[in-house]
C-alpha atoms as a PDB file:
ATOM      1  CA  UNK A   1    -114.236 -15.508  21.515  1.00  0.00           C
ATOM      2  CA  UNK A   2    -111.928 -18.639  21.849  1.00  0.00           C
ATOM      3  CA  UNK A   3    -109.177 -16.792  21.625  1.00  0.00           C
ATOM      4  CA  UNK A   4    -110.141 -15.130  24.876  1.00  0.00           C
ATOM      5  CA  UNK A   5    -111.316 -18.465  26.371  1.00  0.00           C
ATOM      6  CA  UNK A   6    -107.896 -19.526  25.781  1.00  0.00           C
ATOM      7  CA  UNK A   7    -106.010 -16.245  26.727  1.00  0.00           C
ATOM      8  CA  UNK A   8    -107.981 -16.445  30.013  1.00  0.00           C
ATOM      9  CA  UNK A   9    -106.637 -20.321  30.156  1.00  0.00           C
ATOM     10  CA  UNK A  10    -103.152 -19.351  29.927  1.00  0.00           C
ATOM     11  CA  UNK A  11    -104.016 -17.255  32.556  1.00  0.00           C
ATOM     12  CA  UNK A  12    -105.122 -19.355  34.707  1.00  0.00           C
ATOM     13  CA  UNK A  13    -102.267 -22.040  34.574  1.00  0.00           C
ATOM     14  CA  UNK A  14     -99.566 -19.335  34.852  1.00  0.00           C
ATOM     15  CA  UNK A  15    -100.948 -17.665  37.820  1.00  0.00           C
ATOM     16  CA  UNK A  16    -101.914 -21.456  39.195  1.00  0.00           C
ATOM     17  CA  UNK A  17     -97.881 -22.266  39.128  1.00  0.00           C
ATOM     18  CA  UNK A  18     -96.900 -19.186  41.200  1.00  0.00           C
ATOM     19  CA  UNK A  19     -99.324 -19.878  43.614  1.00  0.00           C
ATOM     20  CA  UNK A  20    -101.729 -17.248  43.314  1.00  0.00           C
ATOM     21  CA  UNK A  21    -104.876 -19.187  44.372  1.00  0.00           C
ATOM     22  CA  UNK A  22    -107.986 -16.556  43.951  1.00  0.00           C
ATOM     23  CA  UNK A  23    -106.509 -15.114  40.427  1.00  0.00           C
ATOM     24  CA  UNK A  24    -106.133 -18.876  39.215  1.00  0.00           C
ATOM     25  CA  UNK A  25    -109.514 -19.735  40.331  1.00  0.00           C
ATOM     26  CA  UNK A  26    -110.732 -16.205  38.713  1.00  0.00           C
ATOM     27  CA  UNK A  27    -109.521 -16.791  35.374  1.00  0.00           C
ATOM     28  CA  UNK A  28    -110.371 -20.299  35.443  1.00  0.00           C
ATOM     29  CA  UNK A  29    -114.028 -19.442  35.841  1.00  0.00           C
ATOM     30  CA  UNK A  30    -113.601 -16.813  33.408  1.00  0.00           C
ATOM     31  CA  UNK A  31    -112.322 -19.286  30.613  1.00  0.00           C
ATOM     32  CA  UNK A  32    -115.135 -21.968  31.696  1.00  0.00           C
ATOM     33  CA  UNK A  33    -117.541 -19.267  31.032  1.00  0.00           C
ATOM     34  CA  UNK A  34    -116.385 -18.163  27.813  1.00  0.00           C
ATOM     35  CA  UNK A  35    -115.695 -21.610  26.245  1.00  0.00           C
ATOM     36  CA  UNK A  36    -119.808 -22.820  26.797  1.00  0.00           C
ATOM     37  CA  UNK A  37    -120.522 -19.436  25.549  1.00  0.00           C
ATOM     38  CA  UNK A  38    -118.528 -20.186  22.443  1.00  0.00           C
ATOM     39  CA  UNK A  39    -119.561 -23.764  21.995  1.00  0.00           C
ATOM     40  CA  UNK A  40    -123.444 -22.481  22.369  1.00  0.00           C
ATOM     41  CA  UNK A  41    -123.068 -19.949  19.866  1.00  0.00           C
ATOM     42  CA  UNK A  42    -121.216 -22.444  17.465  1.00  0.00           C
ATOM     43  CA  UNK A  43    -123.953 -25.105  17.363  1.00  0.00           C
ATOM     44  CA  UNK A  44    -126.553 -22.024  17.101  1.00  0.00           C
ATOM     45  CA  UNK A  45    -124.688 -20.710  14.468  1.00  0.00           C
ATOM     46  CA  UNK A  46    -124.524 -24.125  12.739  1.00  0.00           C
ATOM     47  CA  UNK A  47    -128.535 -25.028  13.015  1.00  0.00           C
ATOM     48  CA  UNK A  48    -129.788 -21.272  12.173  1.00  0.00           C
ATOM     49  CA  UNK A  49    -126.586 -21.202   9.458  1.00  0.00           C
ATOM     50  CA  UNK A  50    -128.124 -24.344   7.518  1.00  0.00           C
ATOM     51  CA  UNK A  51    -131.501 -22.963   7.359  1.00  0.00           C
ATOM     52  CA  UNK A  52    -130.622 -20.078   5.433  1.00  0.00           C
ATOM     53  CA  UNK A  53    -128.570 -21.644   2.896  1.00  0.00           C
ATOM     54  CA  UNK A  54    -130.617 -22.990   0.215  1.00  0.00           C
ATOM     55  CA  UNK A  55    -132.746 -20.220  -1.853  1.00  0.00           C
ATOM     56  CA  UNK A  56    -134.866 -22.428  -4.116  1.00  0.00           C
ATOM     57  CA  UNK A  57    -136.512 -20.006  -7.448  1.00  0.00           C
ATOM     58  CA  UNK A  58    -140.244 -20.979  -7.811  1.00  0.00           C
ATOM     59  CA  UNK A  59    -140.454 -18.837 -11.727  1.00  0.00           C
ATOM     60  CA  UNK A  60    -141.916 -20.683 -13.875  1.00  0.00           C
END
């Protein structure tokens, strides 16, 4: 997913230097969208990925 986020960036910067104002803006969005989406899914995956980690054995 960041790769996209930063495929779309690339995007945006290249079309941005030739002038090309509504596919700039376009990708830009796109990228915006994609990096929160990434950086939500990354702390998510970090809180629910601790809770799971730890399997404590109660045989006695």
């Amino acid at each position: 997913m960041l790769r996209w986020t930063l495929i779309f960036l690339v995007v945006a910067i290249i079309a941005a230097i030739f002038g090309f104002g509504g596919i700039a803006a376009g990708a830009a969005g796109i990228a915006k969208f994609l990096f929160f989406v990434f950086v939500i899914l990354f702390i998510l995956s970090l809180i629910f990925g601790r809770r799971g980690g730890s399997v404590v054995n109660y045989d006695i």
